[in-house]
C-alpha atoms as a PDB file:
ATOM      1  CA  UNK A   1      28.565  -5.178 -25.325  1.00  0.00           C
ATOM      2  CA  UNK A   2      26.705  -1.586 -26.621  1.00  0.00           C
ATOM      3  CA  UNK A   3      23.314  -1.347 -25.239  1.00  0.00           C
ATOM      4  CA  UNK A   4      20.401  -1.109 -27.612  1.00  0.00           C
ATOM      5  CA  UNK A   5      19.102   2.415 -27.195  1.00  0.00           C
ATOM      6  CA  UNK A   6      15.924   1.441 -28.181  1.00  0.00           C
ATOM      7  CA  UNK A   7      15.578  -0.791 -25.668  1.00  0.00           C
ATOM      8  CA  UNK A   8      12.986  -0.324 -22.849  1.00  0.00           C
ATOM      9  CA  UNK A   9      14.074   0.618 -19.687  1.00  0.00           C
ATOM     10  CA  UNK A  10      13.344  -2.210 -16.889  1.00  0.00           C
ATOM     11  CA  UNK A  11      11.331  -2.178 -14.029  1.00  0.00           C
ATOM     12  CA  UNK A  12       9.379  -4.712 -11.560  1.00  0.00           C
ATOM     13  CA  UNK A  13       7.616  -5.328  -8.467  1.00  0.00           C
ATOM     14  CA  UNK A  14       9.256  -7.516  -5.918  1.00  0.00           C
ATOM     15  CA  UNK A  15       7.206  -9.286  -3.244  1.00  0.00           C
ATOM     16  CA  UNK A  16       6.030 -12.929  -2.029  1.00  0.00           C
ATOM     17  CA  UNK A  17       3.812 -14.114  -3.492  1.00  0.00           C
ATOM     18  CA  UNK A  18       3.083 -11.667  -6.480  1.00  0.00           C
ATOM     19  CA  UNK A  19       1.185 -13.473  -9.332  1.00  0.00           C
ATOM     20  CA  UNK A  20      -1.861 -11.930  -8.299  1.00  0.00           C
ATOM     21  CA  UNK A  21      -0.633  -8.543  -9.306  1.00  0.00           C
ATOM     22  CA  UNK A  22      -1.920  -6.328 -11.622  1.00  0.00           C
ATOM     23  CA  UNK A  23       0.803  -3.940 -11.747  1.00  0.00           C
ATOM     24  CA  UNK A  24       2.203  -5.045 -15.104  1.00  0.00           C
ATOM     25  CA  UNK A  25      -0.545  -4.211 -16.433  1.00  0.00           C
ATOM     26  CA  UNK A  26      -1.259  -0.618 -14.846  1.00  0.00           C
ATOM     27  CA  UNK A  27       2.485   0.203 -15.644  1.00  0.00           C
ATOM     28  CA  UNK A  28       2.273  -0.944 -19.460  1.00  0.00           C
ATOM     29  CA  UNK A  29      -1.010   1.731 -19.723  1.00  0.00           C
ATOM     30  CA  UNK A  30       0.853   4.092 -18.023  1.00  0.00           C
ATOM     31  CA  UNK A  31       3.143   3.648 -20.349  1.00  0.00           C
ATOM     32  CA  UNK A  32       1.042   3.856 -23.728  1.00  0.00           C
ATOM     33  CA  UNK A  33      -0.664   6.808 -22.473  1.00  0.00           C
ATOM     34  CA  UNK A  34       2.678   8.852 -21.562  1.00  0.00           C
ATOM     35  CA  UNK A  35       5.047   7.169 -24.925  1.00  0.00           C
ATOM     36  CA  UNK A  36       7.571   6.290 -21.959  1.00  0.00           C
ATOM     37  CA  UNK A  37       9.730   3.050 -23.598  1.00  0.00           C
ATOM     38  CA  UNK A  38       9.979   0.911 -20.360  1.00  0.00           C
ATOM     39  CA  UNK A  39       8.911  -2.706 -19.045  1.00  0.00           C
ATOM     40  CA  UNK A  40       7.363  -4.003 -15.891  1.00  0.00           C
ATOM     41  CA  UNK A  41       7.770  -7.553 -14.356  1.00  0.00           C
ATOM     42  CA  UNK A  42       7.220  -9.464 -11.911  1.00  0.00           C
ATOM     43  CA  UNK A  43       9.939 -10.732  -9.254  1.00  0.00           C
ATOM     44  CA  UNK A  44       8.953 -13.088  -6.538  1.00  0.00           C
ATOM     45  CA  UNK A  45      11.522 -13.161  -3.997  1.00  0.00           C
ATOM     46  CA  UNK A  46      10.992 -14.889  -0.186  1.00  0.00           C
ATOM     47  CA  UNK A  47      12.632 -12.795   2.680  1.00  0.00           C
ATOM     48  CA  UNK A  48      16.072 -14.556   2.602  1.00  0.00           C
ATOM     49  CA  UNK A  49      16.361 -14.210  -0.597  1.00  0.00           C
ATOM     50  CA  UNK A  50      15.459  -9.959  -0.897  1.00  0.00           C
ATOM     51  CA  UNK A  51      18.616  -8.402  -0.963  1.00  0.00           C
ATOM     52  CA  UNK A  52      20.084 -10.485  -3.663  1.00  0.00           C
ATOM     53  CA  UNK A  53      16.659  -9.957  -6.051  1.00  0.00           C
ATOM     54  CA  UNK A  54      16.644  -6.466  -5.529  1.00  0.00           C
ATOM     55  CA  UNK A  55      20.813  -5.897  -5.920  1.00  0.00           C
ATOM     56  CA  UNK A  56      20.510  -8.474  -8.824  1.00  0.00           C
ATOM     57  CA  UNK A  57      17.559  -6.139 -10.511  1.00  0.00           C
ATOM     58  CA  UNK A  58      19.455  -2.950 -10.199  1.00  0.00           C
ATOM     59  CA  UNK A  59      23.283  -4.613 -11.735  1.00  0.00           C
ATOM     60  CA  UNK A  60      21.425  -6.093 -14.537  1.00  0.00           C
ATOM     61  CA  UNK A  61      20.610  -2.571 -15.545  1.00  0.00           C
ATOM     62  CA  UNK A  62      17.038  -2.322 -13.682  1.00  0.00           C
ATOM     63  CA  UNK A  63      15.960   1.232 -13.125  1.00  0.00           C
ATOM     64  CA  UNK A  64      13.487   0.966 -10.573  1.00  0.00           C
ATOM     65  CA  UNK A  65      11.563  -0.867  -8.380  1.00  0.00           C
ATOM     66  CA  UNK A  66       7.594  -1.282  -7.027  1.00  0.00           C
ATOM     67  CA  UNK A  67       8.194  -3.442  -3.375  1.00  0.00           C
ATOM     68  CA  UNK A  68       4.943  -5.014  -1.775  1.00  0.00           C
ATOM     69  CA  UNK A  69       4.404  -7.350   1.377  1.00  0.00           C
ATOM     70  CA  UNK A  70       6.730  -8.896   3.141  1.00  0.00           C
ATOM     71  CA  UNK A  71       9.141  -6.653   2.358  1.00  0.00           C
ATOM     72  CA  UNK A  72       8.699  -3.087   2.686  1.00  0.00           C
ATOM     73  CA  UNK A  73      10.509  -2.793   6.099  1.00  0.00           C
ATOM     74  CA  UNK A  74      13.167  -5.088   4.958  1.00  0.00           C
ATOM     75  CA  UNK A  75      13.524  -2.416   1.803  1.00  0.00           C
ATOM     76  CA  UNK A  76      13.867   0.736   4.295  1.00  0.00           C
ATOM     77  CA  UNK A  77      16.883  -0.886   6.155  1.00  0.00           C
ATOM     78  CA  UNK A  78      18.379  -1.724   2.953  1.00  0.00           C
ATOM     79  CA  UNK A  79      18.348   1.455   0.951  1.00  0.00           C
ATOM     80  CA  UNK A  80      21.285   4.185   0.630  1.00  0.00           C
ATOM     81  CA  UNK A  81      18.721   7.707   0.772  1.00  0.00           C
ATOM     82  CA  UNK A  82      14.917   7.336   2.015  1.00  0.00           C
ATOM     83  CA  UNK A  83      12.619   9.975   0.960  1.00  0.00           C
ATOM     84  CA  UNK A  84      10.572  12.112   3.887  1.00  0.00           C
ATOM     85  CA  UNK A  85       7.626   9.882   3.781  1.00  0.00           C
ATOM     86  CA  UNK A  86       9.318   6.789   3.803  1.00  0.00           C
ATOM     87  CA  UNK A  87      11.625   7.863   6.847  1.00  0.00           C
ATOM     88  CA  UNK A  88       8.255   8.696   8.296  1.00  0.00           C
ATOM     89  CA  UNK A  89       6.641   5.563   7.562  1.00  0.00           C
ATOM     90  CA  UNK A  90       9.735   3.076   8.355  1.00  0.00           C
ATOM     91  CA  UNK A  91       8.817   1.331   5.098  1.00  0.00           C
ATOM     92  CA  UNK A  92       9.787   1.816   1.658  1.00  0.00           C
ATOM     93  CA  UNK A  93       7.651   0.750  -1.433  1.00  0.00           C
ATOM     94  CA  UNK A  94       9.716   2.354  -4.672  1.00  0.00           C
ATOM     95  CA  UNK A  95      13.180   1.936  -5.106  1.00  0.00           C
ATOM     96  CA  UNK A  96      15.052   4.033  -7.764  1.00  0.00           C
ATOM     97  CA  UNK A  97      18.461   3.145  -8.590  1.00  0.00           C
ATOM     98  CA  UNK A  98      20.722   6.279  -9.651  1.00  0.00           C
ATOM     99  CA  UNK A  99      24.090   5.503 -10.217  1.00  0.00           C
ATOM    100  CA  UNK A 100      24.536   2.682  -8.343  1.00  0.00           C
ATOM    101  CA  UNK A 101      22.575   3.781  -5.206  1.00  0.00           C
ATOM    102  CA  UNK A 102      19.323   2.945  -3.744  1.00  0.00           C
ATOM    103  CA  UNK A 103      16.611   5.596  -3.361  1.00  0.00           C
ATOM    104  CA  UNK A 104      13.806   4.524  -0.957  1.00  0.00           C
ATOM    105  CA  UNK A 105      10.277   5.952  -1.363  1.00  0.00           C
ATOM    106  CA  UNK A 106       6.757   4.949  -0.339  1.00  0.00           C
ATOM    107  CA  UNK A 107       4.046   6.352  -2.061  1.00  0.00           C
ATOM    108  CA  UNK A 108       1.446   4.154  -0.366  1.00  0.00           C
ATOM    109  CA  UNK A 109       0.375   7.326   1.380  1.00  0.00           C
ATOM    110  CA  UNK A 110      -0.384   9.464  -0.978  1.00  0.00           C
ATOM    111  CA  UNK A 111      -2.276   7.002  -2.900  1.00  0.00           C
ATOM    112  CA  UNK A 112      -4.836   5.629  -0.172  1.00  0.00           C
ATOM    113  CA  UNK A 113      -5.464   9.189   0.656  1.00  0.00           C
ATOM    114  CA  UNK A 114      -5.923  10.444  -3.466  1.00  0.00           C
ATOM    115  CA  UNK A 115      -8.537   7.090  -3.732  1.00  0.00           C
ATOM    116  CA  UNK A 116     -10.184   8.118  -0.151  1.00  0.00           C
ATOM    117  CA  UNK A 117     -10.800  11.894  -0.657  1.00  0.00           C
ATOM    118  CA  UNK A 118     -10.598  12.072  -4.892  1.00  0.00           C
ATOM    119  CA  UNK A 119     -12.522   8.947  -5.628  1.00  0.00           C
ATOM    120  CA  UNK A 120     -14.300   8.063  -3.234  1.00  0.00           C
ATOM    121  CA  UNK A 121     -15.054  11.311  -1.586  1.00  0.00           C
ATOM    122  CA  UNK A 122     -14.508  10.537   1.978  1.00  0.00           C
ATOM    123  CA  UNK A 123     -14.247  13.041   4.715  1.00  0.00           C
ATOM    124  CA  UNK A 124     -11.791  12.339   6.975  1.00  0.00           C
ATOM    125  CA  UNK A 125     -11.379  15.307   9.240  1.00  0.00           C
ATOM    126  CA  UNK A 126     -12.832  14.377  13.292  1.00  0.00           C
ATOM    127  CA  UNK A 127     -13.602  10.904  12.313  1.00  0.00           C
ATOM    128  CA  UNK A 128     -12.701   7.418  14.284  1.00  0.00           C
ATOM    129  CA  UNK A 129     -10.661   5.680  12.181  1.00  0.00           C
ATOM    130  CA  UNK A 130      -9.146   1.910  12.622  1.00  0.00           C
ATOM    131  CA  UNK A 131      -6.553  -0.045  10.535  1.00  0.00           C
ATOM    132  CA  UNK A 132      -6.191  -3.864  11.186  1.00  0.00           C
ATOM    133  CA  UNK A 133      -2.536  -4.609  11.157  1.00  0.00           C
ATOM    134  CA  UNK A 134       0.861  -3.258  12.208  1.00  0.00           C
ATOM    135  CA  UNK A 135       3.349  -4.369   8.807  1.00  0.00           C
ATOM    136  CA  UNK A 136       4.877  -2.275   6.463  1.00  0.00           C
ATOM    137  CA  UNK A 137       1.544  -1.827   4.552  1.00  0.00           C
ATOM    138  CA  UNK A 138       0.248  -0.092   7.627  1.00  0.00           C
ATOM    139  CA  UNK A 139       3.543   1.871   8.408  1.00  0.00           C
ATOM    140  CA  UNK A 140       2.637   3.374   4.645  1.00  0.00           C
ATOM    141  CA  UNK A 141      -0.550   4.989   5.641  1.00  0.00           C
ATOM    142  CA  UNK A 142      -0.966   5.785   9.238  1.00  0.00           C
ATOM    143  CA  UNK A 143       1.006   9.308   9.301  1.00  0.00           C
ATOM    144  CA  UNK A 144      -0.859  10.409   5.798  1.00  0.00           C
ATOM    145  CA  UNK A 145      -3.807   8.921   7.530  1.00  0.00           C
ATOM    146  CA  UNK A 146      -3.323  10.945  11.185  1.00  0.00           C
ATOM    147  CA  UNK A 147      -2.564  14.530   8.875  1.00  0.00           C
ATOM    148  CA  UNK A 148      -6.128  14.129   8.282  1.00  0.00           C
ATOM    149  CA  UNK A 149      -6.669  15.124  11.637  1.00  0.00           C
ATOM    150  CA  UNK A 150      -8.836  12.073  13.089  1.00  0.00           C
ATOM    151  CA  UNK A 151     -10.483  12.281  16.204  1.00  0.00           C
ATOM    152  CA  UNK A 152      -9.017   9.012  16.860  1.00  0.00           C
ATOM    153  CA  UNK A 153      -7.084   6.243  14.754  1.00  0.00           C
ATOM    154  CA  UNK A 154      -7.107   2.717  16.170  1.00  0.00           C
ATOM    155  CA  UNK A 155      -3.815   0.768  15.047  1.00  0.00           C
ATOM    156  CA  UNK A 156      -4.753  -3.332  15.749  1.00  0.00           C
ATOM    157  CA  UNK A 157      -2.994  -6.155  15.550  1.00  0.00           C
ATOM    158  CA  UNK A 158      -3.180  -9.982  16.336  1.00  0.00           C
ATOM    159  CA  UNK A 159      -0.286  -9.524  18.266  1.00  0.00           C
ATOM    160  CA  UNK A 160      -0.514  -6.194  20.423  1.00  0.00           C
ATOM    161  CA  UNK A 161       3.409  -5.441  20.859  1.00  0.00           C
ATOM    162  CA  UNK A 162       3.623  -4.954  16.560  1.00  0.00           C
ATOM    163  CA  UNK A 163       0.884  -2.553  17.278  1.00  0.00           C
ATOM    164  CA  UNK A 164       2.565  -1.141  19.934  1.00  0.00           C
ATOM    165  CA  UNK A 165       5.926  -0.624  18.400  1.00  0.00           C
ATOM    166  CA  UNK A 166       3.858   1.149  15.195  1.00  0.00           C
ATOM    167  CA  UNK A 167       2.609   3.619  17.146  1.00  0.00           C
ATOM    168  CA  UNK A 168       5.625   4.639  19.625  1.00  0.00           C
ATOM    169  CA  UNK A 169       7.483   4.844  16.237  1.00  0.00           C
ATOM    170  CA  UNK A 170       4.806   7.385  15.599  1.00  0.00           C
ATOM    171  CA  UNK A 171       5.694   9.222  19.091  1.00  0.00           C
ATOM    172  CA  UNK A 172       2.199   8.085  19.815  1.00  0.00           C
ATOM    173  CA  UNK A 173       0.219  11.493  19.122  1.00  0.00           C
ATOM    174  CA  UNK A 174      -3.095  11.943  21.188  1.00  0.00           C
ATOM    175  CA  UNK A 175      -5.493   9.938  19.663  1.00  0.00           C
ATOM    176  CA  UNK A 176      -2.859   7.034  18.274  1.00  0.00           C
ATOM    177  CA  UNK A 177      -3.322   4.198  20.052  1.00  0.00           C
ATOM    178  CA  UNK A 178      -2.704   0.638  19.911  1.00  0.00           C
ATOM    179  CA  UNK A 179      -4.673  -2.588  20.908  1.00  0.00           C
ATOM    180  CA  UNK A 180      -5.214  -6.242  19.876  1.00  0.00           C
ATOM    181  CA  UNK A 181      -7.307  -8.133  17.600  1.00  0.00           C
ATOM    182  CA  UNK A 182      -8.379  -9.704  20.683  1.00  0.00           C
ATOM    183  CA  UNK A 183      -9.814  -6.531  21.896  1.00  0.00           C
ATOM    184  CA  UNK A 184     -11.714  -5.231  18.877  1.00  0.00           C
ATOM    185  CA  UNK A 185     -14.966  -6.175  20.264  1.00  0.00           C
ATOM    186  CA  UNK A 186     -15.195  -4.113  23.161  1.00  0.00           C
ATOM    187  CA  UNK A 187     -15.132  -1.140  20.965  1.00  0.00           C
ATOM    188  CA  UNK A 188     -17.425   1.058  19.090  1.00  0.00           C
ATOM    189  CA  UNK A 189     -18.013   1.141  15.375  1.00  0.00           C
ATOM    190  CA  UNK A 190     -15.865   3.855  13.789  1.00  0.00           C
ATOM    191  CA  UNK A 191     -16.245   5.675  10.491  1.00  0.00           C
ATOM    192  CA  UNK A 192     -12.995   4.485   8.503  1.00  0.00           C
ATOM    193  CA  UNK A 193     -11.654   0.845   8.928  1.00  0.00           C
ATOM    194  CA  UNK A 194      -8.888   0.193   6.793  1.00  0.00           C
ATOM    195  CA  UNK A 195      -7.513  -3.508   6.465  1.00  0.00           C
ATOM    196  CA  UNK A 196      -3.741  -3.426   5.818  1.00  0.00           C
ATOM    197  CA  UNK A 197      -3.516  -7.169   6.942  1.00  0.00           C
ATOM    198  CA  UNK A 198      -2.407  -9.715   4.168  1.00  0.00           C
ATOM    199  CA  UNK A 199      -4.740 -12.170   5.432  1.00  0.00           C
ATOM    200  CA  UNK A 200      -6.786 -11.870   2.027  1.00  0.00           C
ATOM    201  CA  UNK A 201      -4.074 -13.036  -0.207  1.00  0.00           C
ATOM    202  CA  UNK A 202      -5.050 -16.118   0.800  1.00  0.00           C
ATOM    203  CA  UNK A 203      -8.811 -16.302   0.669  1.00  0.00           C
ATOM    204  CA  UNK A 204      -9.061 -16.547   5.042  1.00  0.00           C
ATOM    205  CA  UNK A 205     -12.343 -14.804   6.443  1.00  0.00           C
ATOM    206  CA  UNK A 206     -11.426 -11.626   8.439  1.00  0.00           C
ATOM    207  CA  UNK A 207     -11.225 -12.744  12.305  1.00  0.00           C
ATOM    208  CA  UNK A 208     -12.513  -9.400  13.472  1.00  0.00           C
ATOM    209  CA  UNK A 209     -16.163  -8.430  15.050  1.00  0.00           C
ATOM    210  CA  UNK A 210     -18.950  -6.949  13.380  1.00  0.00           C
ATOM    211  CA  UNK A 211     -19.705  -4.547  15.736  1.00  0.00           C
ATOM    212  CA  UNK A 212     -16.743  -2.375  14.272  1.00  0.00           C
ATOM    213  CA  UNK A 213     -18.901  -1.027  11.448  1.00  0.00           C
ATOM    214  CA  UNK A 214     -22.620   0.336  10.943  1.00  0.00           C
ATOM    215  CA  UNK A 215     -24.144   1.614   8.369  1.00  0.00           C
ATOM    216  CA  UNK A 216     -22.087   4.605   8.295  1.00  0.00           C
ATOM    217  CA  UNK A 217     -18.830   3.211   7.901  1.00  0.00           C
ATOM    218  CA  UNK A 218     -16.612   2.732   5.151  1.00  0.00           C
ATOM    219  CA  UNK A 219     -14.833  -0.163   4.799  1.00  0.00           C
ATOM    220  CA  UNK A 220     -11.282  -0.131   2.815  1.00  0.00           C
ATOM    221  CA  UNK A 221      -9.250  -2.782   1.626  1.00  0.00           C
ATOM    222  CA  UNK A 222      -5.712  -2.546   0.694  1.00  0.00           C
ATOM    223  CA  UNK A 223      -6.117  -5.923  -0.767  1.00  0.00           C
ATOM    224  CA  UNK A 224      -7.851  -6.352  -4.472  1.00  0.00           C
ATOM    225  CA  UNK A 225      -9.515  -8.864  -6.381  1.00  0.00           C
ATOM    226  CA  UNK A 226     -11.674  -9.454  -9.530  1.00  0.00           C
ATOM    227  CA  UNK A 227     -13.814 -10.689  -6.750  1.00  0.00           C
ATOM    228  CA  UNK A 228     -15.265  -9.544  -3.355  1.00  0.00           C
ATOM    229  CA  UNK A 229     -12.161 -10.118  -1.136  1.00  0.00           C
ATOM    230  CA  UNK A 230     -13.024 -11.814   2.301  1.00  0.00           C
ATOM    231  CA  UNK A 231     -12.907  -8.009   4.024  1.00  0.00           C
ATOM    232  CA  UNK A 232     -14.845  -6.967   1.917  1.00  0.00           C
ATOM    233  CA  UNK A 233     -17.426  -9.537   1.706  1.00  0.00           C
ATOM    234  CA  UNK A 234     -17.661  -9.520   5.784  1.00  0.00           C
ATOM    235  CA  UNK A 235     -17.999  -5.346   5.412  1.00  0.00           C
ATOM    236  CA  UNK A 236     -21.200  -6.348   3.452  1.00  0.00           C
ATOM    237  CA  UNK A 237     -22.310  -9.000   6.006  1.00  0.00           C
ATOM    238  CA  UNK A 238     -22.021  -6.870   8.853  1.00  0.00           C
ATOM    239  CA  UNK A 239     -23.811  -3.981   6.720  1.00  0.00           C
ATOM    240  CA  UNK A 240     -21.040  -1.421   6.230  1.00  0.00           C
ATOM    241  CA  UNK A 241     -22.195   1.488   4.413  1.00  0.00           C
ATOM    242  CA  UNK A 242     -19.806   0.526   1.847  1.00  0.00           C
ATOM    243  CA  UNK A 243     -16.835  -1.455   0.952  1.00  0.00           C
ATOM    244  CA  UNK A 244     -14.322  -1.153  -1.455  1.00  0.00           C
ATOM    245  CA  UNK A 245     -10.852  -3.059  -2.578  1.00  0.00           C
ATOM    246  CA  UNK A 246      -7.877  -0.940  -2.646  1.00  0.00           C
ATOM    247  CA  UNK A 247      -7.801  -1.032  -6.533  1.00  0.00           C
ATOM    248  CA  UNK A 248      -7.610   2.636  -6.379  1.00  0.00           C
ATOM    249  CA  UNK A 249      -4.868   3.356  -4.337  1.00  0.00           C
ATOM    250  CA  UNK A 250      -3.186   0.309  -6.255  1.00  0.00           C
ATOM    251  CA  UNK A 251      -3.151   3.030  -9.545  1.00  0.00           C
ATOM    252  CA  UNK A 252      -2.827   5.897  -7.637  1.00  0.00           C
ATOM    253  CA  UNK A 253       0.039   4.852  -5.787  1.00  0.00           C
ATOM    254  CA  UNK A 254       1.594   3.011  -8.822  1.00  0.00           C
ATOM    255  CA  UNK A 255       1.386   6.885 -10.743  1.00  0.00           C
ATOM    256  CA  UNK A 256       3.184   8.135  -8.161  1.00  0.00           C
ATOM    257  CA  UNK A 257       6.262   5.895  -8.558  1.00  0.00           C
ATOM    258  CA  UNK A 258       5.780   6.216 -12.352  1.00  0.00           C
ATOM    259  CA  UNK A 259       5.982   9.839 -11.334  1.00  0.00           C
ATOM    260  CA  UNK A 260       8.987   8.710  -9.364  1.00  0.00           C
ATOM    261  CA  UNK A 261      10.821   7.172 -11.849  1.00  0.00           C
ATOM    262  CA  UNK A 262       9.951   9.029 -15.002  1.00  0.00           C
ATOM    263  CA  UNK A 263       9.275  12.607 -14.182  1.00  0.00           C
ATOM    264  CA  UNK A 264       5.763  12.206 -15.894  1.00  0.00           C
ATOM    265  CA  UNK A 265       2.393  11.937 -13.936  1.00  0.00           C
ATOM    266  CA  UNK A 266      -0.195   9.366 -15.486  1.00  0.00           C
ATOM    267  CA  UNK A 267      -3.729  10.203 -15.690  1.00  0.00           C
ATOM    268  CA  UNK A 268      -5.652   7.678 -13.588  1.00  0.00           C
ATOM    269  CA  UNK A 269      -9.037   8.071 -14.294  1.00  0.00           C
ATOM    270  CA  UNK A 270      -9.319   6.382 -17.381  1.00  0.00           C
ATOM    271  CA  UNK A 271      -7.256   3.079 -16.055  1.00  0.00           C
ATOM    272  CA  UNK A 272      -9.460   3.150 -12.850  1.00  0.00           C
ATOM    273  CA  UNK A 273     -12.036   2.780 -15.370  1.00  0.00           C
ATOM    274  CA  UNK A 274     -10.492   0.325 -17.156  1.00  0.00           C
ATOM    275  CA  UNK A 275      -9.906  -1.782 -14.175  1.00  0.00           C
ATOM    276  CA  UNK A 276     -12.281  -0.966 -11.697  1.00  0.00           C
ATOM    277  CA  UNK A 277     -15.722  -2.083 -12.824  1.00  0.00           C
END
């Protein structure tokens, strides 16, 4: 059977659950604005059943692939080549297929830290920064997050040994450390908190203290929503100087595997426009 040349090239996010995302929709603007012929779509696939969605993807002529929670470590052990960030992370969030083979990328990275210091114009140098939650999500951004030079970053989890095994895969740098949700509240407020916890997919309210922010902290969210998402709605409560959802390192990191994939970069600005009201 000849392939139609005219036919878009295929690519999708794989995750559990997915239907929330918006990445069809980023990747089909992307698209428009570039002239690239391709389609996104969505794959939901539970842990057991990974492997086979992703091999499935790439032998029915797939090109590429956006990965998202649970499944970003499971990705890294499952690829043939892993780019340097990726390798440094331990978790892979683009796939690429190239004759046959899997090539593992995560871009998560550079697009938290484009949205922190292009859009929202944070200043990260000899700050005390925290992220809530060891998975791959976190994995993504902590080393991006430490070449900032922090004066301290603050890995938590609910259970302390995830934490743990985050940072020693880190080689635990001075001022990486790791520690519980349990003891969040004997510590100060810091400048940064970034929740990389998927607790928000499904509408639970954040378990944490409010003495981790004042009003000179910003609060960041890798979750997004039309709506306030629970982090971001306690941030408020607990008078954060601000909160936002991680809408912008959604597009930013999305342009990167576009990048990725199709050797073009998108312009962002006028989709976080678009999206991000």
């Amino acid at each position: 059977m000849t392939q139609n040349p005219l036919a878009p090239d295929r690519y999708a996010l794989v995750g559990h659950p997915v239907e929330h995302s918006r990445s069809p929709l980023i990747h089909s603007l992307f698209a428009r604005q570039t002239g690239e012929n391709l389609s996104y779509e969505l794959i939901d696939a539970e842990p057991k059943s990974f492997e086979t969605a992703v091999r499935g993807f790439g032998a029915a002529g797939g090109k590429g692939l956006n990965v998202t929670v649970p499944h970003k470590e499971a990705a890294y052990e499952l690829v043939d080549e892993i780019s340097v960030p990726a390798d440094a992370a331990g978790a892979v969030n683009t796939i690429k297929f190239v004759d046959g083979r899997l090539h593992g990328e995560n871009t998560d990275g550079v697009g938290l830290m484009r949205d922190l210091v292009v859009n929202q114009h944070a200043t990260l140098p000899a700050t005390r920064m925290l992220v809530l939650g060891a998975g791959g999500a976190a994995r993504g951004i902590v080393g991006p997050l430490l070449a900032a030079n922090p004066t301290e970053l603050v890995v938590a989890n609910r259970t302390k040994e995830r934490a743990d095994e985050l940072v020693a895969h880190f080689q635990s740098p001075h001022g990486l450390r790791a520690v519980a949700f349990a003891e969040l509240a004997h510590l100060p407020a810091f400048d940064l908190v970034v929740n990389a916890t998927s607790a928000g997919l499904k509408g639970e309210a954040p378990p944490f203290p409010g003495s981790l922010v004042d009003p000179r902290t910003l609060c960041y969210d890798l979750v997004y929503s039309v709506n306030d998402t629970p982090f971001v709605k306690w941030a408020r409560d607990h008078r954060a100087g601000r909160a936002v959802q991680g809408w912008g390192m959604l597009i930013e990191q999305a342009a990167e595997s576009f990048f990725i994939w199709r050797g073009v970069r998108p312009d962002t600005k006028p989709i976080l426009k678009q999206l991000v009201r």
